[in-house]
C-alpha atoms as a PDB file:
ATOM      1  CA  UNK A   1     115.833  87.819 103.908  1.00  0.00           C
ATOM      2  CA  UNK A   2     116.703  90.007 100.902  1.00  0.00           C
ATOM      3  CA  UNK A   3     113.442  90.070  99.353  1.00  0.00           C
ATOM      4  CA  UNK A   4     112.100  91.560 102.923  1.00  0.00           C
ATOM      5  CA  UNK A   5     115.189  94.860 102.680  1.00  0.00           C
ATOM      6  CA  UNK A   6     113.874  95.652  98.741  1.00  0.00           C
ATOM      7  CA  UNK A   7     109.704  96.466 100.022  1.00  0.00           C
ATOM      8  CA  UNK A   8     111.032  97.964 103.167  1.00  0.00           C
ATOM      9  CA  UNK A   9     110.853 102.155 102.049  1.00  0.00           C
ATOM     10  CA  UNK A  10     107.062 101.385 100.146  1.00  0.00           C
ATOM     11  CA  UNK A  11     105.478  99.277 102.771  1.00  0.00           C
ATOM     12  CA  UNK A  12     106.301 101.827 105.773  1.00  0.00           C
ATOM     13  CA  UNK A  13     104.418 104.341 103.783  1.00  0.00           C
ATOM     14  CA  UNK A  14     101.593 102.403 103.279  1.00  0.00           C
ATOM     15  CA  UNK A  15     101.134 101.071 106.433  1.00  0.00           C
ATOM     16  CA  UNK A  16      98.303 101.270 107.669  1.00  0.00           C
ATOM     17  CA  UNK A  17      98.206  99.114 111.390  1.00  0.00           C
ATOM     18  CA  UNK A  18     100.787 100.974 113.235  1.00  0.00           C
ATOM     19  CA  UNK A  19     101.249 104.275 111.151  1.00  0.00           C
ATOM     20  CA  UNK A  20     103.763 105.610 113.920  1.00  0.00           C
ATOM     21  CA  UNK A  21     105.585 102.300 114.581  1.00  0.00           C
ATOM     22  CA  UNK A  22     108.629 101.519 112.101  1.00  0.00           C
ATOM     23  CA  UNK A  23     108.885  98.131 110.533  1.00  0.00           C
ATOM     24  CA  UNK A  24     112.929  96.829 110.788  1.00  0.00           C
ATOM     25  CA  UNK A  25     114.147  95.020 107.228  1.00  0.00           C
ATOM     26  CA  UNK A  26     113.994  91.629 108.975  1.00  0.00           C
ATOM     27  CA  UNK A  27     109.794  91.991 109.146  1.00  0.00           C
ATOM     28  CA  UNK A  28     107.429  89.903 107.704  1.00  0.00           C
ATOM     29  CA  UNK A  29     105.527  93.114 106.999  1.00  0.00           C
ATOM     30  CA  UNK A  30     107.279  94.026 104.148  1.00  0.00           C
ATOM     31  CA  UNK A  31     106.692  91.373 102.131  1.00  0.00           C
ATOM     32  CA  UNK A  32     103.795  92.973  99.610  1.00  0.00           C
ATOM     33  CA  UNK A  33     102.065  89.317  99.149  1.00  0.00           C
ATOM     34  CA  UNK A  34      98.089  89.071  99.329  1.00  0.00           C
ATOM     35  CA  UNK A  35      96.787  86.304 101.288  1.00  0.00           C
ATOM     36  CA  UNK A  36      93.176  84.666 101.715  1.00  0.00           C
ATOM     37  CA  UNK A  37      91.746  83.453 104.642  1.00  0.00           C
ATOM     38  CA  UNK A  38      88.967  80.692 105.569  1.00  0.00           C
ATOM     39  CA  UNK A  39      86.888  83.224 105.617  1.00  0.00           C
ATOM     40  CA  UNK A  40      87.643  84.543 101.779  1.00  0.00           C
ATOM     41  CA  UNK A  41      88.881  87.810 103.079  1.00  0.00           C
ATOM     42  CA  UNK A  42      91.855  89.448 101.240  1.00  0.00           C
ATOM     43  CA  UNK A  43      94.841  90.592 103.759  1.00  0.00           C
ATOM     44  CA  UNK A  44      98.321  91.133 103.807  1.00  0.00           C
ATOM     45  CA  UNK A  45     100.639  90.134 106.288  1.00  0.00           C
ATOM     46  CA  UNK A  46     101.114  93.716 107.790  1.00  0.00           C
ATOM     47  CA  UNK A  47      97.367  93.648 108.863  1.00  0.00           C
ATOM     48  CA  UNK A  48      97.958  91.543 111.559  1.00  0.00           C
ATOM     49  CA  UNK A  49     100.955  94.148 112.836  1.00  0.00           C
ATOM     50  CA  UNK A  50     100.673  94.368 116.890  1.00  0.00           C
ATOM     51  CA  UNK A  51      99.902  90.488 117.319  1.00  0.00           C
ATOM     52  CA  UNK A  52     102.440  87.604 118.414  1.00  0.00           C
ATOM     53  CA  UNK A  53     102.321  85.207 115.140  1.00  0.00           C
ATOM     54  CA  UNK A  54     102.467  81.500 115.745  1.00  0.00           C
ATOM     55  CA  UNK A  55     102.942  80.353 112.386  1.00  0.00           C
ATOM     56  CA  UNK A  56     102.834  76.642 110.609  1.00  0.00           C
ATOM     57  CA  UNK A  57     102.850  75.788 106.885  1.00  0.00           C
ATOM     58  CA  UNK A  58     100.069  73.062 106.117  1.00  0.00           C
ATOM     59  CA  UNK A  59      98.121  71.373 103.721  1.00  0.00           C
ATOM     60  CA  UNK A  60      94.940  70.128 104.647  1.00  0.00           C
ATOM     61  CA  UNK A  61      95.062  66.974 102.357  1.00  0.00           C
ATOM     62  CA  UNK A  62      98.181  66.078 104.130  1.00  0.00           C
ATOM     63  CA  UNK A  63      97.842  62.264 106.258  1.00  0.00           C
ATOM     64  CA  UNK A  64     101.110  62.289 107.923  1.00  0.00           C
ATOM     65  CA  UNK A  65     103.088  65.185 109.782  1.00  0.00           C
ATOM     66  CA  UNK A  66      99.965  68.022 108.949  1.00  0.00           C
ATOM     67  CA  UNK A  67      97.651  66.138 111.567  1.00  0.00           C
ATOM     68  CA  UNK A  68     100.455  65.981 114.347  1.00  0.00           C
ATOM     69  CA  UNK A  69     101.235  69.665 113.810  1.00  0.00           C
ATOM     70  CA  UNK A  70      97.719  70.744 114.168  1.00  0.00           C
ATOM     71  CA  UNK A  71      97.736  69.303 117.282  1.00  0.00           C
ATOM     72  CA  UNK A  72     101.375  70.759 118.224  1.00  0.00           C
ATOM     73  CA  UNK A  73      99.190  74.177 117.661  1.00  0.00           C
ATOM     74  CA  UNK A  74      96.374  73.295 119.285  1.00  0.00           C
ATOM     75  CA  UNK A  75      98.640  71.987 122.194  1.00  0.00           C
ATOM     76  CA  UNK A  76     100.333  75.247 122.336  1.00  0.00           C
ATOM     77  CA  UNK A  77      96.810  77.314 122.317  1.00  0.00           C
ATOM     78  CA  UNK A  78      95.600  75.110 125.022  1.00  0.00           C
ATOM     79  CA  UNK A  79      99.266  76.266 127.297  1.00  0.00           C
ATOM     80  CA  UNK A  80      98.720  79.817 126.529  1.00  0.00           C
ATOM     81  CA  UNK A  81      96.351  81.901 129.496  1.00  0.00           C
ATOM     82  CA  UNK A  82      93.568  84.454 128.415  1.00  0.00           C
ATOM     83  CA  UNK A  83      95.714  86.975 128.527  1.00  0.00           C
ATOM     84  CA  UNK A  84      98.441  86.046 126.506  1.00  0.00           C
ATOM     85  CA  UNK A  85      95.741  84.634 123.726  1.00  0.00           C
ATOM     86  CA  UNK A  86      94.352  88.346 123.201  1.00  0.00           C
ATOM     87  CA  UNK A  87      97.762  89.157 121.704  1.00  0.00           C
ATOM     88  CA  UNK A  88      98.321  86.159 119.873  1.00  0.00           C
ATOM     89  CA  UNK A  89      97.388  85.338 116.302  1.00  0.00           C
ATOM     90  CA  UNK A  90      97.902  81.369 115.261  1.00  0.00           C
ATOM     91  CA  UNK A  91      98.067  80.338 111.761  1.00  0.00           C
ATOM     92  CA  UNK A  92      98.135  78.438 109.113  1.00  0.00           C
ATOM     93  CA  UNK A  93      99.229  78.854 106.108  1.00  0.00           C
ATOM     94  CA  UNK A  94      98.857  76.315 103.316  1.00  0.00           C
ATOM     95  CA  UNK A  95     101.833  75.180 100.916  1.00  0.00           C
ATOM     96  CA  UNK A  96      99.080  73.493  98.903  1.00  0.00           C
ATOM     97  CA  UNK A  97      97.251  76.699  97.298  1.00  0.00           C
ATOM     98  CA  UNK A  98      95.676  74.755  94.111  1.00  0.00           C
ATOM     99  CA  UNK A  99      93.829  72.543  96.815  1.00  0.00           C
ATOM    100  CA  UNK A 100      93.373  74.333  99.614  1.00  0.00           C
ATOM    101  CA  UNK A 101      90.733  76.831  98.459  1.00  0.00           C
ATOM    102  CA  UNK A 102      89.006  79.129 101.152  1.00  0.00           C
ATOM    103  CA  UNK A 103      86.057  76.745 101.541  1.00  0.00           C
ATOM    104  CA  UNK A 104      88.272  73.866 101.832  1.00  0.00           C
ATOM    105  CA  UNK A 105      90.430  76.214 104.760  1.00  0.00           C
ATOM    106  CA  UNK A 106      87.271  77.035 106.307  1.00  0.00           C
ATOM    107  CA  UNK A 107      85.644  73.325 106.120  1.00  0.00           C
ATOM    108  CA  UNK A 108      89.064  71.923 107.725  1.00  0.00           C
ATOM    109  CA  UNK A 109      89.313  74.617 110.559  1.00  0.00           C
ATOM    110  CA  UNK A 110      85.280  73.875 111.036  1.00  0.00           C
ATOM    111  CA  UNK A 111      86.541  69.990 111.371  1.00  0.00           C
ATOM    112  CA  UNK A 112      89.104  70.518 113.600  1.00  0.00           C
ATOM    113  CA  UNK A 113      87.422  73.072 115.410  1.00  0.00           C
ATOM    114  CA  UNK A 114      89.435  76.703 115.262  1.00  0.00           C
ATOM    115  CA  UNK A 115      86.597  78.294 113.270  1.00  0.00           C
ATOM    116  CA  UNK A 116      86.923  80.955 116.233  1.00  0.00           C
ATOM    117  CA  UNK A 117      89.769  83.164 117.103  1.00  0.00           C
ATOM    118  CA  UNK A 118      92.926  83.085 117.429  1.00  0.00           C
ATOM    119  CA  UNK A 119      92.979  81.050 114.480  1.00  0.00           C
ATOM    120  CA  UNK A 120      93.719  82.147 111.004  1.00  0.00           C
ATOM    121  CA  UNK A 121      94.303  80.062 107.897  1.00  0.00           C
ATOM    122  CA  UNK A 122      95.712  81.399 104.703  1.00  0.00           C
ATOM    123  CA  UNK A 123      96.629  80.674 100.955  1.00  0.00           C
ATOM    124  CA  UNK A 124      98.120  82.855  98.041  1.00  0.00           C
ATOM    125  CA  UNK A 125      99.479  82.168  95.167  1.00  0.00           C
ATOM    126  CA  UNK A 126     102.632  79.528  94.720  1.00  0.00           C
ATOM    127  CA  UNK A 127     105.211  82.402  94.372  1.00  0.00           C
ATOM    128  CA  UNK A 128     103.952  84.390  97.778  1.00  0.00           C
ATOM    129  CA  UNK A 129     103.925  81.070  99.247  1.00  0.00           C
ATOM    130  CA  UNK A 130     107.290  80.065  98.318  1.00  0.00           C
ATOM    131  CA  UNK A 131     108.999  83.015  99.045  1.00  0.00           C
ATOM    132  CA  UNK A 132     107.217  83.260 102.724  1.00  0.00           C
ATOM    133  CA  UNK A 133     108.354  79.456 102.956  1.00  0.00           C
ATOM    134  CA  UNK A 134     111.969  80.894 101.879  1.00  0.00           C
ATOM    135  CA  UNK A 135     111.752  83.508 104.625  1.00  0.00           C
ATOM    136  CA  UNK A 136     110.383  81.059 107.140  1.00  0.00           C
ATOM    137  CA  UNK A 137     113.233  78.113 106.039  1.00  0.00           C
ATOM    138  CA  UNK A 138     110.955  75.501 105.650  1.00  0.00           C
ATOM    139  CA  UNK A 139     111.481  73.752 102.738  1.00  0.00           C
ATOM    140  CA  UNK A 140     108.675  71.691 100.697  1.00  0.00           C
ATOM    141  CA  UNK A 141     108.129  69.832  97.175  1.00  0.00           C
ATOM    142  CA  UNK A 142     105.519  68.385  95.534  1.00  0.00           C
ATOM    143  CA  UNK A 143     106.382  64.221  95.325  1.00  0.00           C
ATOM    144  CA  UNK A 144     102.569  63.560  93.511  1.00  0.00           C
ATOM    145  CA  UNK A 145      99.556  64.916  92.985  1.00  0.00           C
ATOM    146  CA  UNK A 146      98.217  65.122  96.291  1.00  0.00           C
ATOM    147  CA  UNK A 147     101.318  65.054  98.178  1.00  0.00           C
ATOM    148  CA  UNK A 148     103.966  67.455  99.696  1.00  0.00           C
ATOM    149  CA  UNK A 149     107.219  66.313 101.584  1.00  0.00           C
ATOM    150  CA  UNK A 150     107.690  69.439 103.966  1.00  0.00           C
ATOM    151  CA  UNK A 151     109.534  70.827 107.076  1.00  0.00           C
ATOM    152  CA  UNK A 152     107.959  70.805 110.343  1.00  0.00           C
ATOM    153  CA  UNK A 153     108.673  74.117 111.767  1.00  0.00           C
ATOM    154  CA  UNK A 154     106.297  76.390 114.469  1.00  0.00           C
ATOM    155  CA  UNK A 155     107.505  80.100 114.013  1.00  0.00           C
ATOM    156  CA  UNK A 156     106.872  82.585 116.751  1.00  0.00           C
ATOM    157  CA  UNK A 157     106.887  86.476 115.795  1.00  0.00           C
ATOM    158  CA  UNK A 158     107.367  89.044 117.392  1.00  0.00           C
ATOM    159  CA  UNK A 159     104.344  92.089 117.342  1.00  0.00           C
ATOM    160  CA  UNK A 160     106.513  94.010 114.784  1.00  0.00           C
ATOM    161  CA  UNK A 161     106.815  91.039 112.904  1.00  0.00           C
ATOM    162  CA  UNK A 162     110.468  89.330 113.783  1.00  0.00           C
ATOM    163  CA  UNK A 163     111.203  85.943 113.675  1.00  0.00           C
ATOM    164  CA  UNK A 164     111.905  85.571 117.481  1.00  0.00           C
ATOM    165  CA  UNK A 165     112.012  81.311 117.771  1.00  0.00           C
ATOM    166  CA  UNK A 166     111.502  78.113 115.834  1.00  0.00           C
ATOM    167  CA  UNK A 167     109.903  74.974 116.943  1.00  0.00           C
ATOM    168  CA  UNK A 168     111.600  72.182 114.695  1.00  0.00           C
ATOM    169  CA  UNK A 169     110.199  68.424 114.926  1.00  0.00           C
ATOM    170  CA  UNK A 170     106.795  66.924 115.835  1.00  0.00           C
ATOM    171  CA  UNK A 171     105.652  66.209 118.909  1.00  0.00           C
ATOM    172  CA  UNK A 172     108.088  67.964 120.808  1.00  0.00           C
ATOM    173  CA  UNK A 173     108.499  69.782 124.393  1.00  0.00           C
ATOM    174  CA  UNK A 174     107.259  73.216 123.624  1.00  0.00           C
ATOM    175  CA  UNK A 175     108.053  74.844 126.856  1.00  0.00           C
ATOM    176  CA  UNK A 176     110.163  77.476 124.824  1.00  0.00           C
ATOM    177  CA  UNK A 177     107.766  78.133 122.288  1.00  0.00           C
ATOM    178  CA  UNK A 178     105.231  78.753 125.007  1.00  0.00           C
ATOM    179  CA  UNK A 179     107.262  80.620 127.096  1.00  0.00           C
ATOM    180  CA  UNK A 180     108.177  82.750 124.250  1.00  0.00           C
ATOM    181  CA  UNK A 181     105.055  83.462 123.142  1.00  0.00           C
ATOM    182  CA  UNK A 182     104.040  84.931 126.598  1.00  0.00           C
ATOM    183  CA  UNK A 183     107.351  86.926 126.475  1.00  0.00           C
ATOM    184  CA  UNK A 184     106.270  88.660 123.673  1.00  0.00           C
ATOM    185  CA  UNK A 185     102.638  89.123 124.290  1.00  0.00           C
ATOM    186  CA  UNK A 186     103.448  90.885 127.348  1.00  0.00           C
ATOM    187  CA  UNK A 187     105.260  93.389 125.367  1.00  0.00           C
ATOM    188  CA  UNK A 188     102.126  94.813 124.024  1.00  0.00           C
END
């Protein structure tokens, strides 16, 4: 969490989401990082300031553990009522940036159908991603060309951008991670 307290004075003052709202040095809003979505838009992380942040890192060449946390995700979208989804921002974020270019996000969230809000998929470079993987502690490596061993890890955040829970495992009970997520969304 270091590399979150040394942005923390530059970021406030460029924020732009929540001008009046101050961002604590455990926030993923501080990190500076640019990110690409599906869509080939340009963001950083503090863009999506004032949402709950279900977060999983990805890659979308990935045959094993990938497909079965897509579905945790999708399971947990499916749990979550209409008004909890308004506040709630689900993503994806890909540890395989070489591969996963936006068209290949955008075809892969087409496939598995979350072209559509809440979802978000995003790629950056192989330091942002890293160091967001740091901050997230999921671990990953490259074992060949087209292959990853990784952590399986759902993060929820809070709207000011707090780790608040962790989901650890596939195909588990997500009762907490649900009921989290509605915690939180009724905060805003």
């Amino acid at each position: 969490m270091f590399a979150l307290q040394g942005c923390k004075e530059s970021d406030k003052k460029n924020d732009t989401a929540k001008p009046n709202k101050e961002i604590s040095d455990l926030s993923i809003y501080n990190l500076p990082s640019k990110w690409t979505t599906q869509d080939g838009k340009d963001i950083e992380l503090k863009s999506l300031n004032g949402n709950v942040l279900v977060m999983v890192m990805i890659y979308t060449s990935c045959k094993a553990a990938c497909p079965r946390l897509v579905a945790d995700m999708r399971d947990i979208e499916s749990k979550l009522d209409k008004k909890t989804k308004k506040n709630v921002k689900l993503i994806l974020v890909s540890i395989d940036p070489k591969t996963d270019t936006p068209q290949r996000l955008k075809k892969f969230a087409i496939e598995n159908q979350m072209n559509q809000e809440p979802w978000i998929f995003l790629r950056s470079t192989e330091e942002n991603t890293r160091e967001f993987a740091a901050v997230l502690a999921v671990n990953y490596k490259q074992i060949s060309p087209v292959d990853f061993s990784h952590s399986n890890i759902i993060s929820v955040f809070n709207p000011a951008g707090e780790l608040v829970f962790q989901q650890e495992g596939l195909g588990v009970n997500n009762e907490k991670t649900i009921e989290t997520i509605n915690m939180e969304a009724q905060k805003i």
